[in-house]
C-alpha atoms as a PDB file:
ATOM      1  CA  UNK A   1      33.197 -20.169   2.452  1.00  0.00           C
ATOM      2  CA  UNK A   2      32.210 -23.129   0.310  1.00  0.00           C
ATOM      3  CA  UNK A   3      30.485 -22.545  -3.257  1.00  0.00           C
ATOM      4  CA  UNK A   4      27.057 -24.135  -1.802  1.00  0.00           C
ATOM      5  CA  UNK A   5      27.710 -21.556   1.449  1.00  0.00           C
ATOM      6  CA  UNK A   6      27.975 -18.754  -1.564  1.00  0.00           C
ATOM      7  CA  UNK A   7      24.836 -20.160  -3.448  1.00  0.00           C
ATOM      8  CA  UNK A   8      22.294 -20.513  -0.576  1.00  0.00           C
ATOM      9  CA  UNK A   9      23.467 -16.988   0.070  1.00  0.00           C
ATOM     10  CA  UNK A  10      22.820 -15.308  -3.060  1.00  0.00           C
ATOM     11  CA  UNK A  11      19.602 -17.304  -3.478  1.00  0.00           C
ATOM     12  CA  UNK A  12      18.751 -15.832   0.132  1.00  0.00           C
ATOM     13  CA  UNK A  13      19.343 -12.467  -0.680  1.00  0.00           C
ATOM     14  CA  UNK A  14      17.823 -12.771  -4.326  1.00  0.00           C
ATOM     15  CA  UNK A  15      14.814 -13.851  -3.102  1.00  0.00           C
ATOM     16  CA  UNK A  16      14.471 -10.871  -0.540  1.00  0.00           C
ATOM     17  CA  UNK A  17      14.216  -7.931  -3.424  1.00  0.00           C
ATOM     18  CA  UNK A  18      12.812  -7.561  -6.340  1.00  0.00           C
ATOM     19  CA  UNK A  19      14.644  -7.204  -9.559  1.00  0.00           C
ATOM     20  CA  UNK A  20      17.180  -3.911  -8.998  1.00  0.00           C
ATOM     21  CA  UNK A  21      15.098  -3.194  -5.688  1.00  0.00           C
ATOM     22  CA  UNK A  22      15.774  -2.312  -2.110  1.00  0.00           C
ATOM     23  CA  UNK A  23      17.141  -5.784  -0.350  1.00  0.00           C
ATOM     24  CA  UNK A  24      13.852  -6.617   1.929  1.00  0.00           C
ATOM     25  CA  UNK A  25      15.008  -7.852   5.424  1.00  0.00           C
ATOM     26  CA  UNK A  26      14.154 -11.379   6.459  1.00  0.00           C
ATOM     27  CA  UNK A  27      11.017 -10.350   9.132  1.00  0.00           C
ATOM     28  CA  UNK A  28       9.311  -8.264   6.573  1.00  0.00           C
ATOM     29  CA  UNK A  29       9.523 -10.673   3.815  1.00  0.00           C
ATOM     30  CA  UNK A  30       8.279 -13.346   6.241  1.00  0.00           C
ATOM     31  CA  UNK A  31       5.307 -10.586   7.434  1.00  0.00           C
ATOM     32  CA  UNK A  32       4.169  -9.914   3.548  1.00  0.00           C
ATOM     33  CA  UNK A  33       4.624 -13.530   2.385  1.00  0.00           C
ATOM     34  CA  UNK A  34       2.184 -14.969   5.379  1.00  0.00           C
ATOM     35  CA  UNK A  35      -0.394 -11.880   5.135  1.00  0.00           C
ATOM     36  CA  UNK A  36      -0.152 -12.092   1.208  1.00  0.00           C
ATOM     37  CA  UNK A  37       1.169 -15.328   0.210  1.00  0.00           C
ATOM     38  CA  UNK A  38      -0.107 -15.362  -3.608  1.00  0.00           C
ATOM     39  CA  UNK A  39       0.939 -11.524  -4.261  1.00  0.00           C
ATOM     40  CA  UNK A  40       3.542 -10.429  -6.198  1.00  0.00           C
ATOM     41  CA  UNK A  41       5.803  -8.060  -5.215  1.00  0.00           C
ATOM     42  CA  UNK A  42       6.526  -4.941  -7.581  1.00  0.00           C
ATOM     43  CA  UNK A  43       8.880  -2.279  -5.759  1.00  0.00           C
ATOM     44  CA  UNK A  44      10.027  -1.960  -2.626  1.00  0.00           C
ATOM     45  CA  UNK A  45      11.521   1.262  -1.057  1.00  0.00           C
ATOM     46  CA  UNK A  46      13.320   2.136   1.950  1.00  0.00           C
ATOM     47  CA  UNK A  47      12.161   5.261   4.049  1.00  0.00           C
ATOM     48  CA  UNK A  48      13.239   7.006   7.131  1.00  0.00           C
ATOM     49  CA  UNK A  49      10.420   8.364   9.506  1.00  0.00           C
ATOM     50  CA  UNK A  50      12.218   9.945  12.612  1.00  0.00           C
ATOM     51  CA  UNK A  51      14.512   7.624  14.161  1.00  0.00           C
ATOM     52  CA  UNK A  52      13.662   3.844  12.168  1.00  0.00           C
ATOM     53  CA  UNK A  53      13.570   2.421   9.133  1.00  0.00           C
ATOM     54  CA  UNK A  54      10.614   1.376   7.266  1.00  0.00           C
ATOM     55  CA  UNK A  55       9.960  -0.376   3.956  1.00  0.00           C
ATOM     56  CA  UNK A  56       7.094   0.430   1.535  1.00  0.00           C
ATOM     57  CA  UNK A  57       6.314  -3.000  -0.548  1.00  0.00           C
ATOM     58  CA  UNK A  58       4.395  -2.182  -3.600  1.00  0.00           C
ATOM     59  CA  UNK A  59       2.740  -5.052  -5.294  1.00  0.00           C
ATOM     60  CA  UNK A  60      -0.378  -6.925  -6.936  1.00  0.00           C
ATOM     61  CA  UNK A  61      -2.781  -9.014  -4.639  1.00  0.00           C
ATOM     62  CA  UNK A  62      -5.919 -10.632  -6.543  1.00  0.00           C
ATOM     63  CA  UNK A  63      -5.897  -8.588  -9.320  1.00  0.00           C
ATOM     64  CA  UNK A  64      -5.386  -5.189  -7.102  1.00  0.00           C
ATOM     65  CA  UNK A  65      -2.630  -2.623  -5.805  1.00  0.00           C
ATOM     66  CA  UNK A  66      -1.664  -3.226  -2.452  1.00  0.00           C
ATOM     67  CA  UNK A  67       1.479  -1.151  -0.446  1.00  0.00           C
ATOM     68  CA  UNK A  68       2.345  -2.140   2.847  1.00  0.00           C
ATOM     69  CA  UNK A  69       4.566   0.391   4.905  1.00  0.00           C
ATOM     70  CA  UNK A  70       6.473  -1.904   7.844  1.00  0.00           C
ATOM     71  CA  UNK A  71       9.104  -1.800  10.460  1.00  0.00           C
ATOM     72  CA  UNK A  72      12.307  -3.207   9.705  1.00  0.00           C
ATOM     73  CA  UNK A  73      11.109  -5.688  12.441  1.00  0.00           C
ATOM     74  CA  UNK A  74       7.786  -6.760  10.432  1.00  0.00           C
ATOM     75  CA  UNK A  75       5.196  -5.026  11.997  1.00  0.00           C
ATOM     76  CA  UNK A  76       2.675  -3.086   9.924  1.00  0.00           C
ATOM     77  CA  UNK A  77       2.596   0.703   9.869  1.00  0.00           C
ATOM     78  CA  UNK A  78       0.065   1.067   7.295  1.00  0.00           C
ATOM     79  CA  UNK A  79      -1.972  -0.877   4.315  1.00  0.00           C
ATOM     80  CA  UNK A  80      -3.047   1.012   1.227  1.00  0.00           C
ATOM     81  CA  UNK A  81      -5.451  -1.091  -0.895  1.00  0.00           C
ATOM     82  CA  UNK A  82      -6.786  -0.641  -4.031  1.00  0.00           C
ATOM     83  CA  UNK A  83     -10.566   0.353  -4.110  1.00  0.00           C
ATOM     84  CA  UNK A  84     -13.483   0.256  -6.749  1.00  0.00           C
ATOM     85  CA  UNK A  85     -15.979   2.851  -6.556  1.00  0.00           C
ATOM     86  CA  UNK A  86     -18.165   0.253  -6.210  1.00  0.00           C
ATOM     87  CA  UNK A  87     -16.615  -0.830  -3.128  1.00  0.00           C
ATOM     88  CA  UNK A  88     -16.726   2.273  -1.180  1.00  0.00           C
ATOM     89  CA  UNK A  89     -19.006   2.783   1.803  1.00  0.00           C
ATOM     90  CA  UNK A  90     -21.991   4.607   0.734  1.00  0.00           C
ATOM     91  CA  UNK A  91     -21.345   7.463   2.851  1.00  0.00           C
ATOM     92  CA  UNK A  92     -18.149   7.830   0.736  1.00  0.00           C
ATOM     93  CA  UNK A  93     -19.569   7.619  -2.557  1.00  0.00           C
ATOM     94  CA  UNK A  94     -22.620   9.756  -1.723  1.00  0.00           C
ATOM     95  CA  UNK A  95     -19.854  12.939  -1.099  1.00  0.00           C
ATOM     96  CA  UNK A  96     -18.056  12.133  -3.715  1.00  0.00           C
ATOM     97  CA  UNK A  97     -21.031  12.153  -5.802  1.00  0.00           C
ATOM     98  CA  UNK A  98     -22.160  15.598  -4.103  1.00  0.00           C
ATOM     99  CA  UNK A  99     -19.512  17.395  -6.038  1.00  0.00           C
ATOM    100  CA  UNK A 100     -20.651  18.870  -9.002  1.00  0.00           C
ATOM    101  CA  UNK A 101     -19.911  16.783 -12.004  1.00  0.00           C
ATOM    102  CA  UNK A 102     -17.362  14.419 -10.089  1.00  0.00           C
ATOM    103  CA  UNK A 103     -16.162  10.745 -11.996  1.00  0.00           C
ATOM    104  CA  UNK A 104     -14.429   8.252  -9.992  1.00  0.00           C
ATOM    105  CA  UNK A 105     -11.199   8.056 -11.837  1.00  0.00           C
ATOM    106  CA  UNK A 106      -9.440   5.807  -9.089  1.00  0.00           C
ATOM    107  CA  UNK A 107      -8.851   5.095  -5.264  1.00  0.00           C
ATOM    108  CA  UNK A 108      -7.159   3.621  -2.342  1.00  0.00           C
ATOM    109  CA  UNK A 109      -8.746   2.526   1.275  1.00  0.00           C
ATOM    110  CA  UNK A 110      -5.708   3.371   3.790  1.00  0.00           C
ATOM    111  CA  UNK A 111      -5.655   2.183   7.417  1.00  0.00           C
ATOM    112  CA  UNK A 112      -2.654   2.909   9.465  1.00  0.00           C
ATOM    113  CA  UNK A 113      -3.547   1.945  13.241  1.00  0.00           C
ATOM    114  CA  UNK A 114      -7.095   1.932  14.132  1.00  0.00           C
ATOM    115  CA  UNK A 115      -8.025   4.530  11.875  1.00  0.00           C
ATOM    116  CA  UNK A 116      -9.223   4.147   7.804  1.00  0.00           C
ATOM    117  CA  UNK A 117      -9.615   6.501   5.494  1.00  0.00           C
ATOM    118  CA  UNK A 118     -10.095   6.652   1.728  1.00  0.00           C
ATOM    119  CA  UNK A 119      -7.998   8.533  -0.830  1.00  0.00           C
ATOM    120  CA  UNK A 120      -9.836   9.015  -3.802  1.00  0.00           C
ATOM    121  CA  UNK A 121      -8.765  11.061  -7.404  1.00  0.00           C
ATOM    122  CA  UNK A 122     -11.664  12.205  -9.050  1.00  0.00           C
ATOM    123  CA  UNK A 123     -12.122  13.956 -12.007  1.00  0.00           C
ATOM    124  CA  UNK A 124     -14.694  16.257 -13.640  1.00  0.00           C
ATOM    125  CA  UNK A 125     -13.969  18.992 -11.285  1.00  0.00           C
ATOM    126  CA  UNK A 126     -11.548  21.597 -10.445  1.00  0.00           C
ATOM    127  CA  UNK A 127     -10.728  19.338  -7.525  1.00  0.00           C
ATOM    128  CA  UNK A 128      -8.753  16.282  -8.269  1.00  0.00           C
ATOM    129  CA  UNK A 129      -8.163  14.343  -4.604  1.00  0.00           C
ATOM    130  CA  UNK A 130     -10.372  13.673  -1.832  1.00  0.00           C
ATOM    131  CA  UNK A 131      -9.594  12.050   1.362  1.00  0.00           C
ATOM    132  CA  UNK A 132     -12.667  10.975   3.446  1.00  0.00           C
ATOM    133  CA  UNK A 133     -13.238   8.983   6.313  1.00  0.00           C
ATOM    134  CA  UNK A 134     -16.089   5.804   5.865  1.00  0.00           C
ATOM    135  CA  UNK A 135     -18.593   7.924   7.598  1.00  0.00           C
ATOM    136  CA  UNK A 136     -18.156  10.288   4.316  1.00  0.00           C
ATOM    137  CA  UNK A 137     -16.448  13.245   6.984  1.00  0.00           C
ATOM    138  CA  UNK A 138     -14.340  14.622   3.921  1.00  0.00           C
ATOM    139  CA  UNK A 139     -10.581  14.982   5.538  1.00  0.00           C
ATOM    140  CA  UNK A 140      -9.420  16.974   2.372  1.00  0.00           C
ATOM    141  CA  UNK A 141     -10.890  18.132  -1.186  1.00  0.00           C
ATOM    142  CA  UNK A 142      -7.931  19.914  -3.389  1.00  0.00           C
END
């Protein structure tokens, strides 16, 4: 192997994780850099879900978290983006607000397939997350 063979190589596979991370294969790295091309990627972890491998990247996108779940082939399992309360449907902050003496402390607007849901940690309360649905149907309250 010739010693620009060796450098395009280790450029290649340099460029596919971050810093001490999990090496990224080439379709997902393609699949984040075209869906996010000015974010920067943070972590990325490798996870096992029955019978595939998937990849979680963790990163910054305009200012906000963003983790993308994928197939080792590129396609998207599930976005998690980071939310203001400000940018919640109303029906979502309305039964957030319903709880006695709950502050929005932070939150994340998840949609794997067709469905979205919002993750929310609140505080003020004895209960700490909520998971509702954009029509405010509250999935969980612990």
């Amino acid at each position: 192997m010739s010693l620009t063979s060796v450098l395009i190589l280790t450029a290649t596979l340099l460029a596919q994780a971050p810093a001490g991370g999990t090496p990224l294969p080439p379709a997902v790295r393609s699949a984040f850099d075209k869906a996010y091309p000015e974010a920067t990627i943070s972590s990325v972890t490798q996870e096992r879900d029955t019978n595939r491998t998937l990849f979680r990247v963790d990163g910054l996108h305009q200012g906000k978290r963003r983790s993308v779940l994928y197939e080792a082939t590129g396609a998207v399992i599930e976005v998690a983006q980071q939310v203001e309360e400000k940018e919640l449907p109303q029906p979502v902050a309305a039964r957030m607000h319903s709880h006695p003496r709950a502050i929005y402390v932070s939150g994340m607007k998840v949609t794997r397939g067709g469905s979205v849901e919002y993750r929310l940690t609140v505080r003020g309360t004895r209960k700490t997350a909520m998971v509702a649905k954009p029509d405010g149907t509250v999935v969980s309250f612990k």
